[in-house]
C-alpha atoms as a PDB file:
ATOM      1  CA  UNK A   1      77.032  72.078 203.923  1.00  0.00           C
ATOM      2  CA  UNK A   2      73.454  70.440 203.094  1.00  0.00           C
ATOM      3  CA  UNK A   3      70.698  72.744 203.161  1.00  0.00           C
ATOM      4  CA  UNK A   4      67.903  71.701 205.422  1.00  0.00           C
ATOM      5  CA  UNK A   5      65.320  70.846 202.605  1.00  0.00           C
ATOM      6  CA  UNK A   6      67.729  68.551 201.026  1.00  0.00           C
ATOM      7  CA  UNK A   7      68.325  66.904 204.334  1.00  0.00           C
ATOM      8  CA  UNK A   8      64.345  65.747 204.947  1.00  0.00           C
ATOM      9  CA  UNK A   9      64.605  63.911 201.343  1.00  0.00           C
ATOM     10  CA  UNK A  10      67.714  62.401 202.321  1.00  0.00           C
ATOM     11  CA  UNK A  11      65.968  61.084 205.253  1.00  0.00           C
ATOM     12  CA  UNK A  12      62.895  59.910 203.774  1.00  0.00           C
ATOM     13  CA  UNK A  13      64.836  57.723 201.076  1.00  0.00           C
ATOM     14  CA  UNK A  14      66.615  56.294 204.085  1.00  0.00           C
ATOM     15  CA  UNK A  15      63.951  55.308 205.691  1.00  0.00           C
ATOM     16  CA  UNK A  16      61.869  53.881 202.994  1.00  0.00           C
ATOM     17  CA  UNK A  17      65.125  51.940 202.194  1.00  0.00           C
ATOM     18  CA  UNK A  18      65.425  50.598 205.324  1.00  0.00           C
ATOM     19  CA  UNK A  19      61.746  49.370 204.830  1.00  0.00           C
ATOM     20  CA  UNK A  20      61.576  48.092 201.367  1.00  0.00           C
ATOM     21  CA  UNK A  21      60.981  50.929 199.639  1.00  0.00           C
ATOM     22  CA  UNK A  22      57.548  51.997 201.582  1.00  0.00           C
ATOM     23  CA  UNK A  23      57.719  55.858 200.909  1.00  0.00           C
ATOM     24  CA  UNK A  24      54.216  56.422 202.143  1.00  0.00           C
ATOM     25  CA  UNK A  25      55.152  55.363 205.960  1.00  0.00           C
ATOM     26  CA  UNK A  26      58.798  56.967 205.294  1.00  0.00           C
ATOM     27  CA  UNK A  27      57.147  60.450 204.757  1.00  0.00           C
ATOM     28  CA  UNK A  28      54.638  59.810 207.449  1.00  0.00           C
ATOM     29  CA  UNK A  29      57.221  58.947 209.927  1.00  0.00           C
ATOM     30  CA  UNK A  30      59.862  61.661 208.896  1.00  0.00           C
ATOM     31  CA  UNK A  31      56.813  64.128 209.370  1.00  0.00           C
ATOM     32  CA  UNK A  32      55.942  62.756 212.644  1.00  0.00           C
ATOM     33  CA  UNK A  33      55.884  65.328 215.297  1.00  0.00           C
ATOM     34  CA  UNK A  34      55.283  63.823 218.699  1.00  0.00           C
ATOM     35  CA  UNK A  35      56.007  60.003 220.287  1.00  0.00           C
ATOM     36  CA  UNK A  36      52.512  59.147 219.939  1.00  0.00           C
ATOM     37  CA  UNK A  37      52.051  59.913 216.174  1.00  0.00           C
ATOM     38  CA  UNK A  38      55.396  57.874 216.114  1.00  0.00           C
ATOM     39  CA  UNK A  39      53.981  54.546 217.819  1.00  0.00           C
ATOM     40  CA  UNK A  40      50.912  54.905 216.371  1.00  0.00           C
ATOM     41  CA  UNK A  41      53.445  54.722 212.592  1.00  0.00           C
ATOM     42  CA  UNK A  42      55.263  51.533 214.036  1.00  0.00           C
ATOM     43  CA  UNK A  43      52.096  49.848 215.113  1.00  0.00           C
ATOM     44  CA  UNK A  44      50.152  50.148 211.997  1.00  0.00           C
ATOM     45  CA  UNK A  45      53.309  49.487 209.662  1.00  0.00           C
ATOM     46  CA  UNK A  46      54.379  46.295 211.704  1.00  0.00           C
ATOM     47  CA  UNK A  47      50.274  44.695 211.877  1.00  0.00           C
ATOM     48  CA  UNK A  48      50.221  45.559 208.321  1.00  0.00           C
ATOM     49  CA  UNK A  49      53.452  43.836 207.514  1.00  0.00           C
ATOM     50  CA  UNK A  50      53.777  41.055 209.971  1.00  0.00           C
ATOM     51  CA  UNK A  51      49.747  39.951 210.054  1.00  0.00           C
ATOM     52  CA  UNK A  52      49.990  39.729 214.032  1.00  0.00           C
ATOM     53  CA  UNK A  53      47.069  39.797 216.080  1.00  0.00           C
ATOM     54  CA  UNK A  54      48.605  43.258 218.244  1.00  0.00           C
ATOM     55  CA  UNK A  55      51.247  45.257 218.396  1.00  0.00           C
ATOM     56  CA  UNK A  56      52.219  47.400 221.754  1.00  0.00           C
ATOM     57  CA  UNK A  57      54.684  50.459 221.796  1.00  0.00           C
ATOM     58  CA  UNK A  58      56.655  49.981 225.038  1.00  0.00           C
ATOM     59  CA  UNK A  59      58.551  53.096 226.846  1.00  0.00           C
ATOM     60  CA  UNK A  60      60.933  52.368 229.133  1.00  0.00           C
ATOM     61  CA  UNK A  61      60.947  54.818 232.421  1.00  0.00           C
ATOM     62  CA  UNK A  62      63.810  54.571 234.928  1.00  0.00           C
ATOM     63  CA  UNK A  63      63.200  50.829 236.019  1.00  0.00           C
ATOM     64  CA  UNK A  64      59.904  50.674 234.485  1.00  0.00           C
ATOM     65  CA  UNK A  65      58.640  49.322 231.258  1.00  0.00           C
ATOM     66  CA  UNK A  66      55.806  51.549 230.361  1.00  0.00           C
ATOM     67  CA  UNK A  67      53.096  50.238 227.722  1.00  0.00           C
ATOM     68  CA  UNK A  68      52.318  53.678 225.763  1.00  0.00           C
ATOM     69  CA  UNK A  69      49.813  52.458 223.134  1.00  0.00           C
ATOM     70  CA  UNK A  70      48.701  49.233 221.422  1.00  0.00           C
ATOM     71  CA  UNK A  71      46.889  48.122 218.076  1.00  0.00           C
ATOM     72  CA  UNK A  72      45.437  44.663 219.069  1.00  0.00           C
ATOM     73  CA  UNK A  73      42.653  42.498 218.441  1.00  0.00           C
ATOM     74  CA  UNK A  74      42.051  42.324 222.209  1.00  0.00           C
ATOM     75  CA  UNK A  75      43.232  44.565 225.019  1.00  0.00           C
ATOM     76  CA  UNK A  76      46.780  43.987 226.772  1.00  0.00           C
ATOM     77  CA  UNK A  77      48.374  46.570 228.605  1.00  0.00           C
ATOM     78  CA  UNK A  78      48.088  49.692 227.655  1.00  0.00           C
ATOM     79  CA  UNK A  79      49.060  52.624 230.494  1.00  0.00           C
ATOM     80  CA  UNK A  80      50.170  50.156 232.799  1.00  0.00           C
ATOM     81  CA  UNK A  81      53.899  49.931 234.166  1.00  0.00           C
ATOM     82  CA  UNK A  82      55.647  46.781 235.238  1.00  0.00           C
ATOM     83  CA  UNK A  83      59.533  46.237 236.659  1.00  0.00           C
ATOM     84  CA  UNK A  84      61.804  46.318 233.564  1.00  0.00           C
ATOM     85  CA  UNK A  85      62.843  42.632 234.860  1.00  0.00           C
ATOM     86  CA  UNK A  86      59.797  41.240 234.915  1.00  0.00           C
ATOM     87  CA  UNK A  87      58.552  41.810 231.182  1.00  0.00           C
ATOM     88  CA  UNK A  88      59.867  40.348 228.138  1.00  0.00           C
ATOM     89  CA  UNK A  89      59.750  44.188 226.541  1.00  0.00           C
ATOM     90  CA  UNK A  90      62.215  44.954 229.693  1.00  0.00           C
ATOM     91  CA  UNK A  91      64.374  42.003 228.946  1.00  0.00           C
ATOM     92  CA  UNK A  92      64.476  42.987 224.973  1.00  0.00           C
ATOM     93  CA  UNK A  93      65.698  46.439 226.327  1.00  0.00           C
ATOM     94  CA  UNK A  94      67.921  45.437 228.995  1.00  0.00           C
ATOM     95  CA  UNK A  95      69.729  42.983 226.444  1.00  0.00           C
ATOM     96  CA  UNK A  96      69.564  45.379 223.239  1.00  0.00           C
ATOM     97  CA  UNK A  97      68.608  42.223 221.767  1.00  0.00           C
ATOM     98  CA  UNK A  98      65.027  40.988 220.376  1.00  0.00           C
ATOM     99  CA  UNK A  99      63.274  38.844 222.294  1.00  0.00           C
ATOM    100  CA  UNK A 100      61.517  36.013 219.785  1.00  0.00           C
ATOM    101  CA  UNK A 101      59.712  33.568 222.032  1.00  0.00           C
ATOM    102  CA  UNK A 102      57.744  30.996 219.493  1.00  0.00           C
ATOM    103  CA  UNK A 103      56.079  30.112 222.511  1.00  0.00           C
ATOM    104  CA  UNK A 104      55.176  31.405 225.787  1.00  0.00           C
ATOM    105  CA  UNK A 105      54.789  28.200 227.733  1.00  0.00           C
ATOM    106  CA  UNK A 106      58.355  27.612 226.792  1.00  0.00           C
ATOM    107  CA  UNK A 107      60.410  30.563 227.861  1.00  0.00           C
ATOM    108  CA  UNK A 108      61.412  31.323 231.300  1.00  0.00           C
ATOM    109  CA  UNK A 109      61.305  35.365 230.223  1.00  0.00           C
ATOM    110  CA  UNK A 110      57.864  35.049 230.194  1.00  0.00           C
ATOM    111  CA  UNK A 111      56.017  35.640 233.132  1.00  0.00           C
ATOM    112  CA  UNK A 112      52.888  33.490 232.120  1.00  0.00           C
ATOM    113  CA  UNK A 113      50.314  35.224 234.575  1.00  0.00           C
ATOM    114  CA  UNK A 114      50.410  38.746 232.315  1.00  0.00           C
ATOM    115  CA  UNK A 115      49.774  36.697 229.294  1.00  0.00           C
ATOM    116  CA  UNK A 116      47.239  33.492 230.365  1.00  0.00           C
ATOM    117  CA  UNK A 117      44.034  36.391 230.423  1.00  0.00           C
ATOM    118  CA  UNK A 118      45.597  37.015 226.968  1.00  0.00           C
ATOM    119  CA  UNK A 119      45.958  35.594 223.745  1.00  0.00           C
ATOM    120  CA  UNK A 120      49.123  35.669 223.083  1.00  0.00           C
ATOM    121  CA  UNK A 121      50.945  32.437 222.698  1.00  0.00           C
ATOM    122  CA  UNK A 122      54.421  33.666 220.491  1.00  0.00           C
ATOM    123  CA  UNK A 123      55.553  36.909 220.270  1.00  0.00           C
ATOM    124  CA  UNK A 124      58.955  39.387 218.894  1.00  0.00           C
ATOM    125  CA  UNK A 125      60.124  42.036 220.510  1.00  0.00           C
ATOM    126  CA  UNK A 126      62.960  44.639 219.697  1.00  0.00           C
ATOM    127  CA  UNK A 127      64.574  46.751 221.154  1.00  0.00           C
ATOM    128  CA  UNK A 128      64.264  50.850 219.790  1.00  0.00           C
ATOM    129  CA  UNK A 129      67.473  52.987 220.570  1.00  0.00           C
ATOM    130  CA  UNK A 130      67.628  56.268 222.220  1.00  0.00           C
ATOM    131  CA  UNK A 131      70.120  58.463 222.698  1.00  0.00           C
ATOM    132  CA  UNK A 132      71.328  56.605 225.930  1.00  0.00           C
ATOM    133  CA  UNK A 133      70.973  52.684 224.751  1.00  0.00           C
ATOM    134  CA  UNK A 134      67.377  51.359 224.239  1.00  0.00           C
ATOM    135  CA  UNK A 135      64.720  53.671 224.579  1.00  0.00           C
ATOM    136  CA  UNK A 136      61.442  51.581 224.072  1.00  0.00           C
ATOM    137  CA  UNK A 137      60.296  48.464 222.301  1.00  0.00           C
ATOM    138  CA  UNK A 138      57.714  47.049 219.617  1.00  0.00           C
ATOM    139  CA  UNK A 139      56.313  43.867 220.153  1.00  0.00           C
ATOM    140  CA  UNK A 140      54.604  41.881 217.611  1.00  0.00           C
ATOM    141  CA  UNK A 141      52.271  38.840 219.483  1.00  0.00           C
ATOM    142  CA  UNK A 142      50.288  36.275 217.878  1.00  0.00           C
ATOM    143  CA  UNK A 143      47.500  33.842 218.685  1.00  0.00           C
ATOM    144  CA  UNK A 144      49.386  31.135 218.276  1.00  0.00           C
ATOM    145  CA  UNK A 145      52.786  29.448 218.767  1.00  0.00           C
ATOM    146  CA  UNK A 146      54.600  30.047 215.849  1.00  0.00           C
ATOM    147  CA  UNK A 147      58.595  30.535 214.695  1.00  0.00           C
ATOM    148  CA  UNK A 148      59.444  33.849 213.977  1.00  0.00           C
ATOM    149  CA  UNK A 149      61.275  34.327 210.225  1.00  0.00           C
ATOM    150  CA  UNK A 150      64.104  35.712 209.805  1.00  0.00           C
ATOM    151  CA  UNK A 151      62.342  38.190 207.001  1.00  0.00           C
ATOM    152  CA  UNK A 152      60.173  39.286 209.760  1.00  0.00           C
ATOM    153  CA  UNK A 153      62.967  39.336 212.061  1.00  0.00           C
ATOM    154  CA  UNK A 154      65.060  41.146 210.001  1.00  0.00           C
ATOM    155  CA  UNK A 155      61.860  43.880 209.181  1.00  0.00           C
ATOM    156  CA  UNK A 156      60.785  44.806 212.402  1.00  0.00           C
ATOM    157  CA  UNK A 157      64.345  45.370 213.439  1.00  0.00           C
ATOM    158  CA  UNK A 158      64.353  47.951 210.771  1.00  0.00           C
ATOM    159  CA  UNK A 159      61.649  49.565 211.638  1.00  0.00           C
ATOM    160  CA  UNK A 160      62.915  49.780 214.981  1.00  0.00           C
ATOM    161  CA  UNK A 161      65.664  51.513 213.744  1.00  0.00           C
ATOM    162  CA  UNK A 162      63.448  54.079 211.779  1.00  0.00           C
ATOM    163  CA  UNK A 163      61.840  54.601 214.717  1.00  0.00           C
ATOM    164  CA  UNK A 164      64.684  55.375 216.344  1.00  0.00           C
ATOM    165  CA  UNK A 165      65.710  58.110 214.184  1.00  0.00           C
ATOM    166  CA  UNK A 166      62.247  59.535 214.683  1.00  0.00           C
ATOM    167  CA  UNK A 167      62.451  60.098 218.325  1.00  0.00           C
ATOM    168  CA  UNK A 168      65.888  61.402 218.259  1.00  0.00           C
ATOM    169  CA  UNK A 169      64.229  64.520 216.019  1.00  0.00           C
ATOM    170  CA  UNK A 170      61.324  64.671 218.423  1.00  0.00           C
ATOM    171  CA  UNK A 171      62.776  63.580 221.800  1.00  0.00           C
ATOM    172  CA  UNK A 172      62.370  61.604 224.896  1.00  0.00           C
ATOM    173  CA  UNK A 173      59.940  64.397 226.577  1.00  0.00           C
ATOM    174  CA  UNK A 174      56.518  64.167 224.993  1.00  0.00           C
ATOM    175  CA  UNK A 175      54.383  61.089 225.949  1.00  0.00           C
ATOM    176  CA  UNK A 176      51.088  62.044 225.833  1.00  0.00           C
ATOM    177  CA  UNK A 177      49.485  58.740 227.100  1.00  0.00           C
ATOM    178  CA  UNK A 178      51.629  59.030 230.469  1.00  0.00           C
ATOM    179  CA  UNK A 179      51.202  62.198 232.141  1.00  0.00           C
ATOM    180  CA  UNK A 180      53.218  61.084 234.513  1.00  0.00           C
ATOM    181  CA  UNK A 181      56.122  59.643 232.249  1.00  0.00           C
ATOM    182  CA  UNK A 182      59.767  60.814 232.462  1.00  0.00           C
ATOM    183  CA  UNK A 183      62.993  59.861 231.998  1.00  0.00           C
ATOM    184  CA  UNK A 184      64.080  60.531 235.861  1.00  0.00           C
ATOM    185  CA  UNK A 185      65.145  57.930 238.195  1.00  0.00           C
ATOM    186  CA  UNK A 186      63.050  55.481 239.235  1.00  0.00           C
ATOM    187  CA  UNK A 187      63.155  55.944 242.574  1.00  0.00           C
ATOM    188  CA  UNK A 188      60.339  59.116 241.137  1.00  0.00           C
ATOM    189  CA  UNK A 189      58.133  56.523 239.625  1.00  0.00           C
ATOM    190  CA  UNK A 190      54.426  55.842 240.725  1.00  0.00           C
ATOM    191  CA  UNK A 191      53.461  53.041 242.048  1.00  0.00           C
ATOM    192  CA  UNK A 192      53.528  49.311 240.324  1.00  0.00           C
ATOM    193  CA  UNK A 193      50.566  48.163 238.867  1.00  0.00           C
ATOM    194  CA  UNK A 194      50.120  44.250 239.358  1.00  0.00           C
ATOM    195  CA  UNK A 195      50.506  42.070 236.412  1.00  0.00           C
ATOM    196  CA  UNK A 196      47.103  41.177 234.546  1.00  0.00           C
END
């Protein structure tokens, strides 16, 4: 049997594996002890890496896609909800698939009036597992159209997975920017804020 302070190295080499050997965000994250210390990880690490304009840390809550947090060069949508169908960070989750639009004009999962005040013009998103299938979403937007590599592809699906083992140590039951946030049926869920 491995004792538990040989399992927290293990861990820490596996996630700074998974990310190309970054041990400084591997400790940070394996040390992270609530969902918003773990966005607030992602975000940072993918801006750093990817040199987009924002990132947002999605939660998704019954039929809702919640926007927890965001590091972005102008606001988007943090603390607002909107349908899981209607939002390319719902779609990413609903499909356990990234999303890579290299530009929003062009996709039909974009719905253009939450992004026209905005400006975003190509963004990724993927998906972040929970215990239950996806359990939120990073997105990565730029300022302008653009195709996504497949190195930054590749990367930010990684750190999704990291992330993923983060909030299975913490759990689905803190979120601190949502009050209000659960993992309940929808039929529980506040009203639906209109698009931007």
């Amino acid at each position: 049997m491995t004792s538990p302070d040989r399992l927290e190295p293990d861990r820490r080499e596996g996630v700074a594996a998974l990310l190309d050997g970054d041990h400084e965000f591997a400790a940070a994250l394996c040390s992270a002890s609530s969902l918003a210390e773990v966005g607030t990880l992602a975000r940072a690490a993918a801006r750093r890496r990817l040199g987009c304009a924002g990132v947002t840390f999605v939660l998704i809550d019954g039929d809702q896609c919640f926007y927890a947090d965001e590091d972005s060069i102008a606001p988007l949508w943090t603390g607002q909800r909107f349908p899981i169908s209607e939002c390319v960070s719902g779609w990413a989750m609903l499909h356990d698939q990234p999303a890579v639009i290299d530009d929003i004009e062009l996709d039909d999962r974009v719905p253009l009036d939450a992004y026209r005040s905005t400006y975003v013009r190509s963004m990724v998103v993927v998906p972040v597992a929970g215990p239950n299938g996806p359990a939120a979403a990073i997105g990565a937007y730029w300022p302008t159209t653009r195709q996504a590599g497949l190195a930054d592809l590749g990367w930010l699906q990684r750190l999704a997975a990291a992330t993923s083992g983060a909030i299975a140590e913490i759990g689905l039951g803190d979120a601190p920017w949502a009050p209000n946030f659960r993992t309940g049926s929808a039929a529980e869920s506040p009203p639906r804020p209109k698009f931007p």
